[in-house]
N, C-alpha and C. Protein backbone atom coordinates (compact mmCIF):
# COMPACT_ATOMS: atom_id res chain seq x y z
N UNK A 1 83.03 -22.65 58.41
CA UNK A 1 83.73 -23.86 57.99
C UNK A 1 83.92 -24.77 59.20
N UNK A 2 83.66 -26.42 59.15
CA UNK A 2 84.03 -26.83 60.05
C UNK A 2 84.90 -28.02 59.99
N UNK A 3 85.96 -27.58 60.64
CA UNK A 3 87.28 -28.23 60.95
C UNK A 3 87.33 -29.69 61.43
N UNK A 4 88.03 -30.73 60.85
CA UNK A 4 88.22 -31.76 61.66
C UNK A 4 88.50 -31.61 62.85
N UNK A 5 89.53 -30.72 63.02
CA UNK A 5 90.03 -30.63 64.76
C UNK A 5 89.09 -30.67 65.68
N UNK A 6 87.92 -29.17 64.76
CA UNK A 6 86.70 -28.64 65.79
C UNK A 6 85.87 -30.86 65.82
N UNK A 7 85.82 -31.24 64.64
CA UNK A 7 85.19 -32.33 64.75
C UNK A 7 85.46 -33.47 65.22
N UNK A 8 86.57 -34.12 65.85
CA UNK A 8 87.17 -34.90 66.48
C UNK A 8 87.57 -34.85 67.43
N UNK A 9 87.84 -33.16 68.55
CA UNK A 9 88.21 -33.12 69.51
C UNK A 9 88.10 -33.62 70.73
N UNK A 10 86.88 -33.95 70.87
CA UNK A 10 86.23 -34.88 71.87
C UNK A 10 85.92 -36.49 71.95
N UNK A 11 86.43 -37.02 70.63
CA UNK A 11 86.23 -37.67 70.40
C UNK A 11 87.56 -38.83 70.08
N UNK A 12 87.10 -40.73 70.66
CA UNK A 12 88.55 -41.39 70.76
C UNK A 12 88.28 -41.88 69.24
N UNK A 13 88.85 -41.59 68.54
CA UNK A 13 88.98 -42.45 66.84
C UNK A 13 89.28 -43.64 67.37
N UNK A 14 89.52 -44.05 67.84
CA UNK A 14 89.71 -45.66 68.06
C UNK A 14 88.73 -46.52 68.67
N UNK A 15 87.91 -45.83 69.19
CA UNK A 15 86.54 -46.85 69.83
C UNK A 15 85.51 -46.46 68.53
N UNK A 16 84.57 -47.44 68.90
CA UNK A 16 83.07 -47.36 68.12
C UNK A 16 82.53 -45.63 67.97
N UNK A 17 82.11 -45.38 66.58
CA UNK A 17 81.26 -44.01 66.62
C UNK A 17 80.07 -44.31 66.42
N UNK A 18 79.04 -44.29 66.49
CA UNK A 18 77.30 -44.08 65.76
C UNK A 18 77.41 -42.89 66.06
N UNK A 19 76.38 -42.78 65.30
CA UNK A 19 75.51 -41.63 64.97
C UNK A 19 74.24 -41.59 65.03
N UNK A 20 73.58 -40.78 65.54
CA UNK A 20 72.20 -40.71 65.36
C UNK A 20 71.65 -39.94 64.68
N UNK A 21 71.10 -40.59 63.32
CA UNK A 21 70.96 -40.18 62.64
C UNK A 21 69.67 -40.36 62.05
N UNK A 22 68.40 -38.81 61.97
CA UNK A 22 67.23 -38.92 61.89
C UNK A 22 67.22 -38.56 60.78
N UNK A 23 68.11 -38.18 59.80
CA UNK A 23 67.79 -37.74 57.82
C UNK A 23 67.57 -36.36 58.19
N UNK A 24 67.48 -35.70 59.10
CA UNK A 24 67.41 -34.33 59.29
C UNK A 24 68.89 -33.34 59.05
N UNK A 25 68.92 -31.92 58.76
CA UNK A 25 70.09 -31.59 58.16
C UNK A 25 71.22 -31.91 59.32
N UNK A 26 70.89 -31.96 60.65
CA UNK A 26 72.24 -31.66 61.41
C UNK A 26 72.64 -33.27 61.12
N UNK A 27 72.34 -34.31 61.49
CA UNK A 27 72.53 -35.32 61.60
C UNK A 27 73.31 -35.70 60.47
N UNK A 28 72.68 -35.48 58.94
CA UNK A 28 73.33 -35.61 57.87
C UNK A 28 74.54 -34.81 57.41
N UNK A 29 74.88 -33.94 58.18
CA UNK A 29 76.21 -33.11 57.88
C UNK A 29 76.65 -34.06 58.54
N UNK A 30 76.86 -34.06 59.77
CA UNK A 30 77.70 -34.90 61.22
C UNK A 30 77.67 -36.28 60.10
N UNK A 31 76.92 -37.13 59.62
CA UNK A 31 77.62 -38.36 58.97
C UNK A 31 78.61 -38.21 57.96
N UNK A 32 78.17 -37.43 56.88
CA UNK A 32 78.81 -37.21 55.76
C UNK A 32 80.21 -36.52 56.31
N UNK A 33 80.04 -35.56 57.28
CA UNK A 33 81.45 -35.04 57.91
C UNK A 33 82.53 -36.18 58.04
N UNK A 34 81.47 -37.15 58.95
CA UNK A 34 82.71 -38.29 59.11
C UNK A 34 82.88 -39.31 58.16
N UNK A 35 82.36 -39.33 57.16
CA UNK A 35 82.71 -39.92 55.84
C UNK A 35 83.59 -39.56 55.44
N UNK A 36 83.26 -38.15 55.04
CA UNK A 36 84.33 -37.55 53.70
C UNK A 36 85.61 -37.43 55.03
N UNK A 37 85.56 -37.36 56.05
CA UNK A 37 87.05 -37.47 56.67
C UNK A 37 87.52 -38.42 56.76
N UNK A 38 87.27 -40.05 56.41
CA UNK A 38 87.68 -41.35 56.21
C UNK A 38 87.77 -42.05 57.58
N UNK A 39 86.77 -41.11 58.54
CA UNK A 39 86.73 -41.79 59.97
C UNK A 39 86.08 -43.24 59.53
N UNK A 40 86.45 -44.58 59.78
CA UNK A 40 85.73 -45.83 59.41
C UNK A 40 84.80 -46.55 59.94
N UNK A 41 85.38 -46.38 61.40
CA UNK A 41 84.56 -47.22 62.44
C UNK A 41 83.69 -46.43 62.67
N UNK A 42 82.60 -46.04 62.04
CA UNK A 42 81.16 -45.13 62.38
C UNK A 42 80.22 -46.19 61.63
N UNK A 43 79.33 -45.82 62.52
CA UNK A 43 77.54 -46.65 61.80
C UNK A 43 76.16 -45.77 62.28
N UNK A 44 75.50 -45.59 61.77
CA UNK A 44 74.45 -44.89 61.73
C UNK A 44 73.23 -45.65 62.58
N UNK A 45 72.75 -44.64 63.40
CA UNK A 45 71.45 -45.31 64.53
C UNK A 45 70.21 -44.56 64.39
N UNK A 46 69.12 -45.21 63.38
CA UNK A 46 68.24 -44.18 63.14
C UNK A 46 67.24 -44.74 64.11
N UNK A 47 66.36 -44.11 64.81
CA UNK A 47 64.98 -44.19 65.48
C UNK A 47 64.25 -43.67 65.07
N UNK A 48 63.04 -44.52 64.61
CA UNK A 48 61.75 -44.20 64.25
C UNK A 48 60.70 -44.26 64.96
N UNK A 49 60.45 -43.03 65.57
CA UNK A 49 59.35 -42.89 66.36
C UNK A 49 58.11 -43.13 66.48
N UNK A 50 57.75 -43.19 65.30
CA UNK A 50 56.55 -43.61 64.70
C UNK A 50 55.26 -42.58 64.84
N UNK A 51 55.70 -40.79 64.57
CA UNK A 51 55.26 -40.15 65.40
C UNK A 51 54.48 -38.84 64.21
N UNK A 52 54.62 -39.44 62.93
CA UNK A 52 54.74 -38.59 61.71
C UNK A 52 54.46 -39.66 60.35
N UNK A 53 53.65 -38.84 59.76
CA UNK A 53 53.04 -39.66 58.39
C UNK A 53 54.38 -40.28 57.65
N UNK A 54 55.00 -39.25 57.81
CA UNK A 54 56.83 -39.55 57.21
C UNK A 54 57.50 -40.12 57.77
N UNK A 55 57.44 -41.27 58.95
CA UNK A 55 58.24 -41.44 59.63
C UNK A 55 59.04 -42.58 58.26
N UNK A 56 58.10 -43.75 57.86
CA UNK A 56 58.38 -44.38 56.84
C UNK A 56 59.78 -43.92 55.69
N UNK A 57 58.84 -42.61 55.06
CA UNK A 57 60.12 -42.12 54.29
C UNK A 57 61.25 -41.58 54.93
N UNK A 58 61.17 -40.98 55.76
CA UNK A 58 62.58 -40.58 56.69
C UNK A 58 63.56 -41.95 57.31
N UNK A 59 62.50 -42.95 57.47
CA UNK A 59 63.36 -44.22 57.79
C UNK A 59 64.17 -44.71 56.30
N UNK A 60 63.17 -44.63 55.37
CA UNK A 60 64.04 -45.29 54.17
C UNK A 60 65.42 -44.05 53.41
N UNK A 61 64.89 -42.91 53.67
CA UNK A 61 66.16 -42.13 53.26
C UNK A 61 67.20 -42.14 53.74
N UNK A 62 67.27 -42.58 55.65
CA UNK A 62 68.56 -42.65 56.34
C UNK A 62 69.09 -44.49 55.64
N UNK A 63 68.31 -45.04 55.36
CA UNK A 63 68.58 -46.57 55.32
C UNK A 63 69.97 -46.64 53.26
N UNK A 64 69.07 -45.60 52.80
CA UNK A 64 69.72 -45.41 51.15
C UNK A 64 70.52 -44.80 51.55
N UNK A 65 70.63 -43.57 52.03
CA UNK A 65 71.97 -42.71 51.94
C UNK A 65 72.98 -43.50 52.99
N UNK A 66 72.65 -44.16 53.85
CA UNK A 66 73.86 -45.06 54.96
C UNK A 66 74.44 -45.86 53.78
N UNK A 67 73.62 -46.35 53.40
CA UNK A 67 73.97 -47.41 51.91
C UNK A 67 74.76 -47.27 50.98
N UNK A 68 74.61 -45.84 50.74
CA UNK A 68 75.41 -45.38 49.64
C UNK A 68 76.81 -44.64 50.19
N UNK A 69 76.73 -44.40 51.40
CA UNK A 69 77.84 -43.64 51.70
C UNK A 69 78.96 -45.61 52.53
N UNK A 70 78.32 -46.64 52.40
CA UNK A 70 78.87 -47.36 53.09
C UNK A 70 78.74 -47.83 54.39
N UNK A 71 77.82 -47.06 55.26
CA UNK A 71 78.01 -46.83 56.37
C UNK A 71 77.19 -47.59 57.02
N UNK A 72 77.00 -48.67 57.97
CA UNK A 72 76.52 -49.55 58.49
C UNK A 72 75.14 -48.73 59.18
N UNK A 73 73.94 -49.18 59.15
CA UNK A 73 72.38 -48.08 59.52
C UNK A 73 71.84 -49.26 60.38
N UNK A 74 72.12 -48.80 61.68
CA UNK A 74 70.59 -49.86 62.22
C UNK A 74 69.35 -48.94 62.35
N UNK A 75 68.41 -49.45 62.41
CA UNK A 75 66.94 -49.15 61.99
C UNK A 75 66.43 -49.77 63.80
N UNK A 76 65.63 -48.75 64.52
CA UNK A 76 65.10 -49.15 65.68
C UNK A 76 63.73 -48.01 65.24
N UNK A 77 62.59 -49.04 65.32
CA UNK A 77 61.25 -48.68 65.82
C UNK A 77 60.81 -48.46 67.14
N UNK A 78 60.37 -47.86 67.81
CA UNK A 78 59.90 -47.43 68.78
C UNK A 78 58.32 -46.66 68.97
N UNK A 79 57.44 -47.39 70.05
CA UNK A 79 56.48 -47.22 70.42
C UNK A 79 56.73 -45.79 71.33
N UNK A 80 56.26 -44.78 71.26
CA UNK A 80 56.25 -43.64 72.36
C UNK A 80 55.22 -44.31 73.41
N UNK A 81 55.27 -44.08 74.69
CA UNK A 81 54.33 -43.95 75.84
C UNK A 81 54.55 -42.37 76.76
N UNK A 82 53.67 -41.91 76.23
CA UNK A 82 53.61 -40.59 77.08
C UNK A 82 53.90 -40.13 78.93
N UNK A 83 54.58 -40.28 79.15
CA UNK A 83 53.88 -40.31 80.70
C UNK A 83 54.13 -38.72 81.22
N UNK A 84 54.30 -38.55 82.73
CA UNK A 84 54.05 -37.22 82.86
C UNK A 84 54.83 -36.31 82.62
N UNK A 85 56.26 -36.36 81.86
CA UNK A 85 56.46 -35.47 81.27
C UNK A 85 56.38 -35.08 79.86
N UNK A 86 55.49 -35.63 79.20
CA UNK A 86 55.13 -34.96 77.86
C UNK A 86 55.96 -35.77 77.01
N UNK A 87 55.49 -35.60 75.61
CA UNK A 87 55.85 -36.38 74.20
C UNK A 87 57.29 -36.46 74.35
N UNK A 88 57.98 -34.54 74.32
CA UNK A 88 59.50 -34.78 73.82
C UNK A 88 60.06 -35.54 75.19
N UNK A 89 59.58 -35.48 75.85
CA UNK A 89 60.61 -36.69 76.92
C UNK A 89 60.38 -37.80 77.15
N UNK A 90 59.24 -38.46 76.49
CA UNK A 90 58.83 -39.86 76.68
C UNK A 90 59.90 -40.40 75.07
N UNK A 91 59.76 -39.25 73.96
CA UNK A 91 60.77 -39.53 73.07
C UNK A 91 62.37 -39.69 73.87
N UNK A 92 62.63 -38.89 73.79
CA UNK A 92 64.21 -38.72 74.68
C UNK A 92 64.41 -39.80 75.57
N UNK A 93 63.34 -40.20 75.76
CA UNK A 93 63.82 -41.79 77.19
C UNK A 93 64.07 -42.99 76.03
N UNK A 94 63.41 -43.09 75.40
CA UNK A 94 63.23 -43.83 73.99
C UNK A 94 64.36 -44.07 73.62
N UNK A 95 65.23 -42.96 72.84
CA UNK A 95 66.26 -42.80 72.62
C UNK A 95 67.69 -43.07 73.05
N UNK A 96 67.81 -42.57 74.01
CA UNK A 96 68.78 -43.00 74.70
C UNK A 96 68.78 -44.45 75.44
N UNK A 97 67.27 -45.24 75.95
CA UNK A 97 67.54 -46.51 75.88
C UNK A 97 68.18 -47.10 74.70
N UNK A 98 67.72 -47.09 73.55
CA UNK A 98 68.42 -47.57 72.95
C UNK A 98 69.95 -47.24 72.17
N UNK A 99 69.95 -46.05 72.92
CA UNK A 99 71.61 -46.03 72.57
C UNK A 99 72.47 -46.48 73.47
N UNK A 100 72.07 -46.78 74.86
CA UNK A 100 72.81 -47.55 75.56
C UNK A 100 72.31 -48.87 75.79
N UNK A 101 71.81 -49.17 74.61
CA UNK A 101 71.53 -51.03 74.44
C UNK A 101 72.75 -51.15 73.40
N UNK A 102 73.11 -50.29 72.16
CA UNK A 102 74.27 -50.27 71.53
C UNK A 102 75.57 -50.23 72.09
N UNK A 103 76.13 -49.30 73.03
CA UNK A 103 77.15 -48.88 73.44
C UNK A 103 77.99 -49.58 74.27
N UNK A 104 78.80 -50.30 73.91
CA UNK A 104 79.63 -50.88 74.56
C UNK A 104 80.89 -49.97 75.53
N UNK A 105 81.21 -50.40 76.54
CA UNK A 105 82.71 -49.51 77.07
C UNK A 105 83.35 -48.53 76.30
N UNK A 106 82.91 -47.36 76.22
CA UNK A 106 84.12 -46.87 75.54
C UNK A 106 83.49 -45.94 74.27
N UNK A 107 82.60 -46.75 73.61
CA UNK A 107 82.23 -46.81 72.42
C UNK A 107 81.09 -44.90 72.71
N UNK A 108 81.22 -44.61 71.08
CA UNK A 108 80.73 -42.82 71.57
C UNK A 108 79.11 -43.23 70.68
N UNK A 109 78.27 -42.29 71.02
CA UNK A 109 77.12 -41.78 70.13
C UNK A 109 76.79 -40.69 70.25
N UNK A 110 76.87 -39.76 68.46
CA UNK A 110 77.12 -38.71 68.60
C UNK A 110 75.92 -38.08 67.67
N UNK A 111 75.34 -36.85 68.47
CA UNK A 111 74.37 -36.10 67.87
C UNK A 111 74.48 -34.98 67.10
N UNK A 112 73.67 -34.58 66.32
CA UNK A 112 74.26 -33.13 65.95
C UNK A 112 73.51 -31.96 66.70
N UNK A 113 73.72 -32.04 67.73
CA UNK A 113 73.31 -30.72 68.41
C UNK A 113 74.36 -29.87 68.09
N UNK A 114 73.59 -27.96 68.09
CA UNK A 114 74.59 -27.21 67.01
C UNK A 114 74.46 -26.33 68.57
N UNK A 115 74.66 -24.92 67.95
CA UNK A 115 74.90 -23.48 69.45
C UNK A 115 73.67 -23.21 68.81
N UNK A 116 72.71 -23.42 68.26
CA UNK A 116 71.42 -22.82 68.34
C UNK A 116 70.06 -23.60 69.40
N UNK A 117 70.80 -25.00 69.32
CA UNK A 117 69.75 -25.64 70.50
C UNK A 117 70.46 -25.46 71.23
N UNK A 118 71.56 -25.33 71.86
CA UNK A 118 71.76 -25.24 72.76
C UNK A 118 71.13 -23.44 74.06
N UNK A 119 70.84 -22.62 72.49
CA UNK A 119 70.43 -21.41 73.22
C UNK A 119 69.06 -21.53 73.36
N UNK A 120 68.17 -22.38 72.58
CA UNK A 120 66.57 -23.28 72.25
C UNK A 120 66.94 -23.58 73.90
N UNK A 121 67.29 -24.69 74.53
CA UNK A 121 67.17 -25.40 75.45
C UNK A 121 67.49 -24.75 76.64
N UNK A 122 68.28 -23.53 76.72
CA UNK A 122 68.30 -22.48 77.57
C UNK A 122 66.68 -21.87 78.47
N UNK A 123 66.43 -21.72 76.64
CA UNK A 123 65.30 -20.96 77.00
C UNK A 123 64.01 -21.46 77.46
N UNK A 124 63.66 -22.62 76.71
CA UNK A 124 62.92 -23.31 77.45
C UNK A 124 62.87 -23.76 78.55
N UNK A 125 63.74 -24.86 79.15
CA UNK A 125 63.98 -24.36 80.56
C UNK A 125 64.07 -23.69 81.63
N UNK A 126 64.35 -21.98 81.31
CA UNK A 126 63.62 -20.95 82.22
C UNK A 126 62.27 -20.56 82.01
N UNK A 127 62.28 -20.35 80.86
CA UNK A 127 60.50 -20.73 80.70
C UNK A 127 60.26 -21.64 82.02
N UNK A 128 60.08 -22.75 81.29
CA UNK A 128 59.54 -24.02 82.47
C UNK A 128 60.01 -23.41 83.65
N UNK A 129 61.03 -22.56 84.36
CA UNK A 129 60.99 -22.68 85.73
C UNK A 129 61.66 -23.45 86.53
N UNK A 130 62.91 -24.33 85.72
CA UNK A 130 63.78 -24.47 86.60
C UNK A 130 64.63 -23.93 86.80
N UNK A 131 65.15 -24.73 88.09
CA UNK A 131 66.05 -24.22 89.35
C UNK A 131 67.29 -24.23 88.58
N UNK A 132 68.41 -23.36 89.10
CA UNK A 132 70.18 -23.07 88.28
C UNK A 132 70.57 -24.62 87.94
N UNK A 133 70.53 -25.98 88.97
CA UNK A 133 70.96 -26.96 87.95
C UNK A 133 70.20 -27.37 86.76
N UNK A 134 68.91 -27.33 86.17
CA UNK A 134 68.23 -27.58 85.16
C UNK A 134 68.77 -26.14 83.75
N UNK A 135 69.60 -25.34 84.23
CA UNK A 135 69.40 -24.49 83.49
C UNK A 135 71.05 -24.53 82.80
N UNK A 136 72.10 -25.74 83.47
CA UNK A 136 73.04 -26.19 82.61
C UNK A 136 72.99 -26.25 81.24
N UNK A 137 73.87 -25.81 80.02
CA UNK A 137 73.80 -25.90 79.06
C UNK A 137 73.50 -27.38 78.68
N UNK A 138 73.60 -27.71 76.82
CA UNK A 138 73.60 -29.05 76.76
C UNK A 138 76.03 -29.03 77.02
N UNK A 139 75.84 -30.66 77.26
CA UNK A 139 77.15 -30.50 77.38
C UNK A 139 77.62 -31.21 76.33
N UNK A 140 79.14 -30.86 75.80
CA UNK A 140 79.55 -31.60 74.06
C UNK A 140 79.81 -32.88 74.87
N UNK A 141 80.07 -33.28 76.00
CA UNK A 141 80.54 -34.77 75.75
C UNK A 141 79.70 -35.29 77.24
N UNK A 142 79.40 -36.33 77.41
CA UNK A 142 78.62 -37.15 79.03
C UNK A 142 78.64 -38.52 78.62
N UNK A 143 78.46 -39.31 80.03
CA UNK A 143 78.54 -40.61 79.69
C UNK A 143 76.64 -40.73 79.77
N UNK A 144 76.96 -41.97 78.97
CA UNK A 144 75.40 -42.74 78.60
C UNK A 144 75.43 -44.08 79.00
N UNK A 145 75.38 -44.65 79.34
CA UNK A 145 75.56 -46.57 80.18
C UNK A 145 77.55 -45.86 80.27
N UNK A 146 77.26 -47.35 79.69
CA UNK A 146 79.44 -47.24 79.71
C UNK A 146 79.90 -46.32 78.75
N UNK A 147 79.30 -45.66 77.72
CA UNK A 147 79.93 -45.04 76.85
C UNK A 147 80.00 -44.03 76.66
N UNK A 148 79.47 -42.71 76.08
CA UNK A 148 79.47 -41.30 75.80
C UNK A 148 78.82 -40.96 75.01
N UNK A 149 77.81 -40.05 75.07
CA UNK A 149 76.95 -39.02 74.11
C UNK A 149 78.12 -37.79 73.91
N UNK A 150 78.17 -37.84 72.45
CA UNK A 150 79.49 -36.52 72.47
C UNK A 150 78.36 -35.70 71.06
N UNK A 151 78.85 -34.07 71.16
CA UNK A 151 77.72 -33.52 70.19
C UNK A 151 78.76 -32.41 69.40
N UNK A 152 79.58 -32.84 68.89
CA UNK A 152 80.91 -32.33 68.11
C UNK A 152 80.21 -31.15 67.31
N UNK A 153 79.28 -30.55 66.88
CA UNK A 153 78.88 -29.58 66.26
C UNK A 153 78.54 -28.49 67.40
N UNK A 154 78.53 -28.65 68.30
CA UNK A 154 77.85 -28.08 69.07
C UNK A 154 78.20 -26.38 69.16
N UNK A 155 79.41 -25.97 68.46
CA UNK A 155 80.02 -24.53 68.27
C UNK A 155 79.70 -24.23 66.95
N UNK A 156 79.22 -24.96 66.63
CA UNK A 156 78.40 -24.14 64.80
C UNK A 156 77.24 -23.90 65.09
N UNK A 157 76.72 -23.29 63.67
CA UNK A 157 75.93 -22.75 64.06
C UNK A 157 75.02 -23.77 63.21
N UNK A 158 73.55 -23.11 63.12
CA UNK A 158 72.27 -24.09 61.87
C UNK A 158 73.17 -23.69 60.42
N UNK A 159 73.32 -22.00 60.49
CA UNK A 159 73.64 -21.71 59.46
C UNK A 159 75.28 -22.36 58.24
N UNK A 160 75.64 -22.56 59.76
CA UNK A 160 77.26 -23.25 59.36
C UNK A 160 76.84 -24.85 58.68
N UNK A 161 76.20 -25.09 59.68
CA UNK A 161 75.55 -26.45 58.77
C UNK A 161 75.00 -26.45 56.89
N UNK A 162 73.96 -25.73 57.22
CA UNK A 162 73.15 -25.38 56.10
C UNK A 162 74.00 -25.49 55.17
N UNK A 163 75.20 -24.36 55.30
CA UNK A 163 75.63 -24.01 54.36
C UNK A 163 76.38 -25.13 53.57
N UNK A 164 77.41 -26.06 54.68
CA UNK A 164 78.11 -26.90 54.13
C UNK A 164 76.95 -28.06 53.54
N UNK A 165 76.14 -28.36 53.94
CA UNK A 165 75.25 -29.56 53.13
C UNK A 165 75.01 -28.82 51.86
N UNK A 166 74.45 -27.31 51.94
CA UNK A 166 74.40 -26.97 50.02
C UNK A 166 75.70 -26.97 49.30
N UNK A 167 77.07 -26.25 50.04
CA UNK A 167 78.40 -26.50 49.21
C UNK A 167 78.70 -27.98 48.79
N UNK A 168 77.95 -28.86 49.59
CA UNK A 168 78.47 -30.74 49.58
C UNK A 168 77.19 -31.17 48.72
N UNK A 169 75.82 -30.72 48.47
CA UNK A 169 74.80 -30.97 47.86
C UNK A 169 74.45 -31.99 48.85
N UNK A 170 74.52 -31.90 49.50
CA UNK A 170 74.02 -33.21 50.88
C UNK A 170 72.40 -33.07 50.75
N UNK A 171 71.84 -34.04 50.35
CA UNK A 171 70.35 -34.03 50.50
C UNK A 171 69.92 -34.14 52.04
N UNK A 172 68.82 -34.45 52.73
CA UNK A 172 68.39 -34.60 53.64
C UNK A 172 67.09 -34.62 54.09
């Protein structure tokens, strides 16, 4: 079960929330979470990578369900350019530019990273061979320009997720 407390703890209710939100299950719990808790000031930040036959329909499902839940959706396209560290990090630079083209002082953007990437990203990283600072967990809260990447799920699990999107019928 996950708790407002567990879901707000890190977080100022009084500044700006987005979300980044790819229509994938974590992302869509983390919105609907802060829906059905009547958090207001949230808006949804989908990026489309342009990286998947689906990117199209995954853009229009985050664009209907923001819609229907109320929730303000900006829509950012993005060109990948590969350079030498590979796809997922030419994505990840992507990303976070444009979440700190959004983020004003203060203002949070929040992912749904759960405790299963975070043990994913462990491992890969010793894989790869880095040194003890590369092998830092992910952390629930950091700044991004002026504002904060905060990842409020980050003590659940996939399964804790899962479960609440089938008890909520949360599509995704």
């Amino acid at each position: 079960m996950i708790s407002f407390n567990d879901l707000t703890y890190n977080l100022d209710l009084d500044k700006k929330i987005y979300v980044g939100y790819s229509g994938g299950p974590d992302s869509s719990a983390l919105l609907h979470l802060l829906h059905s808790n009547d958090i207001s000031n949230i808006e949804a930040i989908h990026i489309n990578h342009n990286l998947s036959s689906n990117s199209a329909k995954w853009e229009d499902h985050c664009k209907q369900t923001s819609k229907k839940l109320g929730i303000p959706c900006h829509i950012e396209s993005v060109e990948i350019k590969i350079d030498g560290d590979g796809l997922e990090s030419a994505a990840r630079k992507a990303r976070y530019k444009i979440f700190t083209k959004y983020l004003k002082e203060g203002d949070q953007i929040l992912l749904g990273h759960h405790s299963n990437d975070v043990a994913e990203t462990f491992l890969l990283r010793l894989f790869r061979g880095t040194g003890t600072d590369g092998l830092q967990s992910l952390s629930v809260k950091r700044n991004v320009g002026v504002g904060y990447l905060v990842r409020p799920l980050i003590n659940q699990t996939k399964d804790d997720i899962l479960f609440y999107l089938k008890e909520n019928k949360i599509t995704y």
